[in-house]
Protein backbone atom coordinates (compact mmCIF):
# COMPACT_ATOMS: atom_id res chain seq x y z
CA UNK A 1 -2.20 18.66 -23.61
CA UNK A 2 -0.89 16.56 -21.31
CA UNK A 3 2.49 18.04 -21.66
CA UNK A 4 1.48 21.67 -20.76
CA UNK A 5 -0.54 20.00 -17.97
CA UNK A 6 3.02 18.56 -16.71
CA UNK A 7 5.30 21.86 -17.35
CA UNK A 8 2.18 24.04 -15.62
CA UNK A 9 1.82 21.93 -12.52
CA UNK A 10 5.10 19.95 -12.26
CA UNK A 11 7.74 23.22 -11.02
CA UNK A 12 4.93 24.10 -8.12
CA UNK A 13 4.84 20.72 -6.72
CA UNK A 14 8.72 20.16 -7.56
CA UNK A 15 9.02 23.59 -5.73
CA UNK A 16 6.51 22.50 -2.56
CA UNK A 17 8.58 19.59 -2.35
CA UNK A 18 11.62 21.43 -1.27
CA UNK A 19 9.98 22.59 2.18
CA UNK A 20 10.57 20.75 5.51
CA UNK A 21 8.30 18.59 6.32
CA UNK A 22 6.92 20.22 8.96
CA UNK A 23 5.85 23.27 7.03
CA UNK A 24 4.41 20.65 4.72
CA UNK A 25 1.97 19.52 7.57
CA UNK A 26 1.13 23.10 8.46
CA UNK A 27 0.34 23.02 5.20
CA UNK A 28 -1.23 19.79 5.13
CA UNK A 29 -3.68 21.07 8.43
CA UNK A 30 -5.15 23.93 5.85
CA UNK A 31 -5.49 21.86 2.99
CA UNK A 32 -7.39 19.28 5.84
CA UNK A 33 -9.88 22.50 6.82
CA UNK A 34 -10.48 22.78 2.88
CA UNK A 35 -11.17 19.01 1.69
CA UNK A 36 -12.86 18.16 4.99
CA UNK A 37 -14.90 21.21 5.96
CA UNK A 38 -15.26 22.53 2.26
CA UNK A 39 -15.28 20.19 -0.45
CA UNK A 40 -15.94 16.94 1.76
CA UNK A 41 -14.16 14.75 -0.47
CA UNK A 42 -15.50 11.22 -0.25
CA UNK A 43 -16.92 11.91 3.09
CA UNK A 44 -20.12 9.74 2.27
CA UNK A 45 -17.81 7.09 0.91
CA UNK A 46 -15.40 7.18 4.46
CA UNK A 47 -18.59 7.60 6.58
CA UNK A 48 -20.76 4.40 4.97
CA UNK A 49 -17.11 2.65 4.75
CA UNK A 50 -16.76 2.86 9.05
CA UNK A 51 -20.44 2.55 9.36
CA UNK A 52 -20.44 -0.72 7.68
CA UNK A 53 -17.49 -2.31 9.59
CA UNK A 54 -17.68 -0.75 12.79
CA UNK A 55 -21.47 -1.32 13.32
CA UNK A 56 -20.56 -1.15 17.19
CA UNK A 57 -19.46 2.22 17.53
CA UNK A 58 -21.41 5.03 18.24
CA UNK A 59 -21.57 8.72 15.95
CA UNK A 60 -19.03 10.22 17.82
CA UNK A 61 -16.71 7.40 17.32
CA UNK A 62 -17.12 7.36 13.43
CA UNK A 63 -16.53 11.05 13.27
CA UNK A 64 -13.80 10.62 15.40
CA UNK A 65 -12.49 7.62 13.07
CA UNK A 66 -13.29 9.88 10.26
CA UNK A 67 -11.44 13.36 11.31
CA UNK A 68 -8.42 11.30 12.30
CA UNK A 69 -8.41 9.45 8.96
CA UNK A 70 -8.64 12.56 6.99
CA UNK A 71 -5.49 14.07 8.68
CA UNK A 72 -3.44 11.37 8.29
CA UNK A 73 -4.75 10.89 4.31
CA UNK A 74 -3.22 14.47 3.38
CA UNK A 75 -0.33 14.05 5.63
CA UNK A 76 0.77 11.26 3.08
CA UNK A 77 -0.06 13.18 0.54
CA UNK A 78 2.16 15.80 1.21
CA UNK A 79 4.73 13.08 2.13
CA UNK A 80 4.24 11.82 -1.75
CA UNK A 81 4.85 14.90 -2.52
CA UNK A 82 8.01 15.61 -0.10
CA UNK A 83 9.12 12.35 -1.73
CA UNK A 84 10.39 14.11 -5.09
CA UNK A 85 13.27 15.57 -3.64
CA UNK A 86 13.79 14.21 -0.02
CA UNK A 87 17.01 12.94 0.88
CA UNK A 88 17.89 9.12 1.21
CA UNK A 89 19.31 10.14 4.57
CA UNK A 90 16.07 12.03 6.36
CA UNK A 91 13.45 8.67 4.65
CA UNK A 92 16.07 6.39 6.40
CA UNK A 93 15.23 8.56 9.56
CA UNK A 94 11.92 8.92 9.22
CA UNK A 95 10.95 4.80 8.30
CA UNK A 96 12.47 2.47 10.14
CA UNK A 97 12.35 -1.98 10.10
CA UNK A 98 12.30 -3.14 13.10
CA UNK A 99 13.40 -6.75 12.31
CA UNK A 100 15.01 -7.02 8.74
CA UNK A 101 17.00 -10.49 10.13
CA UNK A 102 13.34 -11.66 8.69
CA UNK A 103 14.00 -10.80 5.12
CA UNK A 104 18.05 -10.91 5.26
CA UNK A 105 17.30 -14.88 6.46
CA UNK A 106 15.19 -15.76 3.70
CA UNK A 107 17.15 -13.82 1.00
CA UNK A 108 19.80 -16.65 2.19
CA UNK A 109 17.56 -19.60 1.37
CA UNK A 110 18.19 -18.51 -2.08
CA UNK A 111 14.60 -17.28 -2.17
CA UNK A 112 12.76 -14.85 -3.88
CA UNK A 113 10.04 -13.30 -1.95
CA UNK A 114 6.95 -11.62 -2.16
CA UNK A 115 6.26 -8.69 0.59
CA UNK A 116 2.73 -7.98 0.52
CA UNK A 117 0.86 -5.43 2.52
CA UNK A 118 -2.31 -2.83 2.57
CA UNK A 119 -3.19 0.91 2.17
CA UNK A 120 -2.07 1.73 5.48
CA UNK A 121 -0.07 4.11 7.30
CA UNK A 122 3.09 5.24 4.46
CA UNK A 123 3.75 1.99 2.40
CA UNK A 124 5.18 4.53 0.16
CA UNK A 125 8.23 5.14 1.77
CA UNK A 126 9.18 1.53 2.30
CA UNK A 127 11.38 1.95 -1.07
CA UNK A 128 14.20 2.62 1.36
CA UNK A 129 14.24 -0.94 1.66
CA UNK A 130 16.69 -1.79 -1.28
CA UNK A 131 19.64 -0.44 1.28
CA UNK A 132 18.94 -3.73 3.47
CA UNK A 133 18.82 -6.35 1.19
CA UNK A 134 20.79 -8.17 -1.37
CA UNK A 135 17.98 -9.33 -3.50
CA UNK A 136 16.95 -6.86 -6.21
CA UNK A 137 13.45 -5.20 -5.41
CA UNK A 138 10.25 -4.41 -7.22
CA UNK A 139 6.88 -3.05 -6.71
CA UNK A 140 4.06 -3.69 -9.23
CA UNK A 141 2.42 0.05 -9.51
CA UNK A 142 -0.91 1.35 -11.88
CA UNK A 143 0.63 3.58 -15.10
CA UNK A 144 -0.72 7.21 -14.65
CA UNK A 145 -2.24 8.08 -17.54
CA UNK A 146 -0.39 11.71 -17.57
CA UNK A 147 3.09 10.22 -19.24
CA UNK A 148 5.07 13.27 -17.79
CA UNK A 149 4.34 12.68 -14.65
CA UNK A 150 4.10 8.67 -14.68
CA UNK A 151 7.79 9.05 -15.71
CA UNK A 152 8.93 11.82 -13.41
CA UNK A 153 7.20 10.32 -10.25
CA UNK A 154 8.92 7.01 -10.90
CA UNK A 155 12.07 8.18 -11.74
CA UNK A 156 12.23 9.67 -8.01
CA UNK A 157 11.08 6.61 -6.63
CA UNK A 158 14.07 4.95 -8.59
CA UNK A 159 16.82 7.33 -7.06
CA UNK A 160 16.29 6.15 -4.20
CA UNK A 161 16.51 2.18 -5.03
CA UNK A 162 12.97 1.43 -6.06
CA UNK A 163 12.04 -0.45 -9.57
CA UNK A 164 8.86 -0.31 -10.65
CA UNK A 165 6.70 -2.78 -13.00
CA UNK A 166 3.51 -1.68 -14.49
CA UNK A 167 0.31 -4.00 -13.33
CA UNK A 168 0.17 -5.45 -16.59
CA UNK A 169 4.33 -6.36 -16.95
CA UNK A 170 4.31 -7.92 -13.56
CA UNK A 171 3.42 -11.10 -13.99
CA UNK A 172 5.24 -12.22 -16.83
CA UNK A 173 8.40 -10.12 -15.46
CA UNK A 174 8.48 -12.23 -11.93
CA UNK A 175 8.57 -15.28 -14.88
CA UNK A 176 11.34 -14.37 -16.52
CA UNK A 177 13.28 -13.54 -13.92
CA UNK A 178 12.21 -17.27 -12.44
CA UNK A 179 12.90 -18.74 -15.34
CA UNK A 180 16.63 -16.84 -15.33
CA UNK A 181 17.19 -17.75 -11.59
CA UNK A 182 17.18 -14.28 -10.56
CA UNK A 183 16.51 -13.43 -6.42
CA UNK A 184 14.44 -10.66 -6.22
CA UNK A 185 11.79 -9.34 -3.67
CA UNK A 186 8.62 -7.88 -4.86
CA UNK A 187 6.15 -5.80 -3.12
CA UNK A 188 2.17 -6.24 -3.90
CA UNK A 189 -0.47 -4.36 -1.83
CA UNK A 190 -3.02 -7.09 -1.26
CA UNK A 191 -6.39 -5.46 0.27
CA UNK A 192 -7.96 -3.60 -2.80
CA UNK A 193 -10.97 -4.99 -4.66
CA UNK A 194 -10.39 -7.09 -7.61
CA UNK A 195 -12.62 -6.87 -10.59
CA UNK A 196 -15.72 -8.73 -9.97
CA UNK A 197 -15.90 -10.79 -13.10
CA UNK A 198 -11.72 -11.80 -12.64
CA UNK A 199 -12.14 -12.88 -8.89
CA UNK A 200 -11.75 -16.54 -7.55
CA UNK A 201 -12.26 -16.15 -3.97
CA UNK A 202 -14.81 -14.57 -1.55
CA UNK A 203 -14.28 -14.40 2.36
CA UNK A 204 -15.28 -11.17 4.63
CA UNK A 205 -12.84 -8.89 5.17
CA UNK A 206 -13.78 -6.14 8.38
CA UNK A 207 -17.05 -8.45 8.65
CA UNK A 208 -18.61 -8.11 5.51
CA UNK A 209 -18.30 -10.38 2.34
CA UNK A 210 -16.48 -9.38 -0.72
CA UNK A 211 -14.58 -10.53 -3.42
CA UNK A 212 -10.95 -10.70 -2.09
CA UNK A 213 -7.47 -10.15 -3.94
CA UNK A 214 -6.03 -13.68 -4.65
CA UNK A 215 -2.67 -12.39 -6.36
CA UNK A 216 0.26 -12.40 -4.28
CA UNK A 217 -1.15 -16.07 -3.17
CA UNK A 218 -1.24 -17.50 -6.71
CA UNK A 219 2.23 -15.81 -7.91
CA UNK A 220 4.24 -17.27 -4.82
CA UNK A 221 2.53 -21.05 -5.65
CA UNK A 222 3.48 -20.66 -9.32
CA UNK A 223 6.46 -19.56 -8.64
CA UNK A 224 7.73 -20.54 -5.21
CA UNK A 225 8.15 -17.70 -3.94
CA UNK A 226 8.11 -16.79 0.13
CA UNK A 227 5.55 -14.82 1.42
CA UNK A 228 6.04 -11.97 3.81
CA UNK A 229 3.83 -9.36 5.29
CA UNK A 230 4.55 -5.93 6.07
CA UNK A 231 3.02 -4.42 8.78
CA UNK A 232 3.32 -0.55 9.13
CA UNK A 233 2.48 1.57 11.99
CA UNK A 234 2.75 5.44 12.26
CA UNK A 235 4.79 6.03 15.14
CA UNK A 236 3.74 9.86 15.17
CA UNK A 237 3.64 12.54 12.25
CA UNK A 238 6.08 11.67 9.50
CA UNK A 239 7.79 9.10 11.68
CA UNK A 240 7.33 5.36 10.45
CA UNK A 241 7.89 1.37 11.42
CA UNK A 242 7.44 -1.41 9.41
CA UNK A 243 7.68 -5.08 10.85
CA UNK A 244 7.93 -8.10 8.79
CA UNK A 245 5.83 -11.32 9.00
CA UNK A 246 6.57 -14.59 7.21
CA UNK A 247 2.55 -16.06 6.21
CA UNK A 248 4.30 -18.70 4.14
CA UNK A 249 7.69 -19.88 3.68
CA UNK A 250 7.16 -22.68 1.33
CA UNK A 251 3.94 -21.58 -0.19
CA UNK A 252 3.03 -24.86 -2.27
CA UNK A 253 2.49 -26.82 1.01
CA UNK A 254 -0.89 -24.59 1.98
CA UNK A 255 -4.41 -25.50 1.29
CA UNK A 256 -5.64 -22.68 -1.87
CA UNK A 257 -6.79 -19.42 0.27
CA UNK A 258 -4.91 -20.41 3.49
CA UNK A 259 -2.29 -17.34 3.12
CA UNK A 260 -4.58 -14.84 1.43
CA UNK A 261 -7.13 -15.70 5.11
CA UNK A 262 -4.11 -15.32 7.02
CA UNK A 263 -2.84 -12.00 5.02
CA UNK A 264 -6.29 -11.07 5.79
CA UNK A 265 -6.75 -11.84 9.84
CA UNK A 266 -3.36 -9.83 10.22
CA UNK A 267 -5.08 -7.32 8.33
CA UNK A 268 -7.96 -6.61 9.98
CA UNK A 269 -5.78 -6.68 13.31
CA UNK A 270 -4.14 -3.71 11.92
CA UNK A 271 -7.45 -1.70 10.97
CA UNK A 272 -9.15 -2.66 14.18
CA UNK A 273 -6.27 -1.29 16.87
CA UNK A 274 -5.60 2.07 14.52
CA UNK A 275 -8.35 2.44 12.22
CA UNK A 276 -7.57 6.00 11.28
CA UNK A 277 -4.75 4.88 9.18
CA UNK A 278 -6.67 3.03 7.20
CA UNK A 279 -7.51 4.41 3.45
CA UNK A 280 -11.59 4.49 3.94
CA UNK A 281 -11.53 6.71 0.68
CA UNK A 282 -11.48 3.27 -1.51
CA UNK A 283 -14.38 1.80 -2.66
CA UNK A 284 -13.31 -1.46 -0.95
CA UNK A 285 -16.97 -2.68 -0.24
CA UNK A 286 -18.39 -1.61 -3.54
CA UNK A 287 -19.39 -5.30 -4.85
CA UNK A 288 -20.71 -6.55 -1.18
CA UNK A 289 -23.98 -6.70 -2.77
CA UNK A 290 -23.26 -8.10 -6.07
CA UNK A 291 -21.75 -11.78 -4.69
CA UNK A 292 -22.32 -14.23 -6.81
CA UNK A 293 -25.35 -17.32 -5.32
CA UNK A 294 -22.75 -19.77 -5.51
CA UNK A 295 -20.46 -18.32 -3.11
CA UNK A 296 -23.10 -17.06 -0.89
């Protein structure tokens, strides 16, 4: 089955892809009409998301929030989609680094590092990267259960430099290549909700309490690797920069939960100026109420 789901659905999207992008986003303006005005996908979910953290703002402000957000959420999806057969040349166009000396320096250091970021803006395209760097890259990425595709999506990812782990190879992957001295740079987004039974730490992020993602922290302390965040901001329709951060050069010399607060703060910085870019579809909030006594 999930083979003639793949050879049914793959050649439309494969043939979508081939469009310029900016029939895509006429395209992507009609699908908004349909999954906003329609269907309402995850509207109650986005609304009680920006209700919760913006407790400030007035009606028409969250439905401005809102209407904005929803625009830009299938504008990336069409970009995900654009991304099967876009050209190396037009991503390096359209997503731009505005200060690689940050990584290039630390790749000399004879450092691996760790860029972590959140589920904002496009942190898809950011797999142009591998042209800037020396180090070899890697992004820890969630299997889709469809085989087909799981293989076909990453194998355009991989054309144009990206290597993929699955969730459940990364950890022992970053060990072996520690343990074979091998430089490498690995991308983790940071700002999703860990499983409530696994988690270690609980702080507020956006003002309210929650368990918080302590991952990219305790690999770069095991490990020694640098930590970096990547801040991306959408400089208008399909046009993208990412700037780097260094939380944490030498990672072992901070207090447990120091760069996972200060991952956070920059964070929230981000959502706060441009909250529209923000992915308010994800149950990010959903154990808020379900905090353990201790760490009340």
């Amino acid at each position: 089955m999930q083979f003639v789901i793949f050879i049914l659905v793959y050649p439309i999207i494969w043939l979508i892809s081939l469009l310029p992008l900016r029939v895509l986003y006429v395209l992507s303006d009609f699908i908004f009409y349909i999954v906003y005005y329609i269907f309402g996908y995850r509207k109650k979910v986005v609304y009680t998301n920006l209700k919760m953290v913006f407790p400030k703002k007035t009606e028409k402000e969250i439905q401005t929030i809102q209407k904005k957000f929803y625009h830009h959420f299938i504008d990336i999806f069409v970009e995900m989609i654009k991304s099967f057969t876009i050209s190396k040349k037009e991503l390096l166009k359209r997503y731009k680094f505005t200060n690689m000396e940050v990584l290039n320096d630390l790749e000399k250091t004879n450092k691996s590092i760790i860029i972590t970021g959140a589920h904002y803006a496009n942190w898809e395209w950011v797999i142009v990267l591998n042209k800037y760097i020396t180090h070899k890259s890697y992004a820890a990425y969630t299997k889709i259960n469809n085989i087909y595709f799981d293989k076909k999506i990453r194998a355009s990812r991989e054309r144009l430099g990206a290597n993929f782990i699955e969730t459940t190879k990364f950890i022992p992957f970053v060990e072996e290549n520690k343990t074979n001295n091998v430089m490498a740079i690995y991308g983790l987004l940071s700002d999703q909700s860990p499983q409530l039974h696994k988690a270690k730490y609980f702080s507020e992020f956006m003002g309210v309490k929650v368990p918080i993602q302590t991952g990219t922290e305790f690999l770069a302390k095991k490990y020694d690797h640098a930590v970096v965040l990547m801040k991306t901001t959408k400089v208008k329709r399909g046009y993208y920069e990412t700037e780097f951060k260094v939380l944490a050069e030498n990672p072992k010399e901070f207090e447990d939960y120091k760069i996972t607060d200060l991952f956070l703060k920059e964070i929230e910085e981000q959502i706060r100026a441009k909250p529209a870019y923000y992915f308010w579809s994800h149950r990010r909030w959903k154990h808020k109420d379900s905090i353990p006594k201790e760490f009340l």
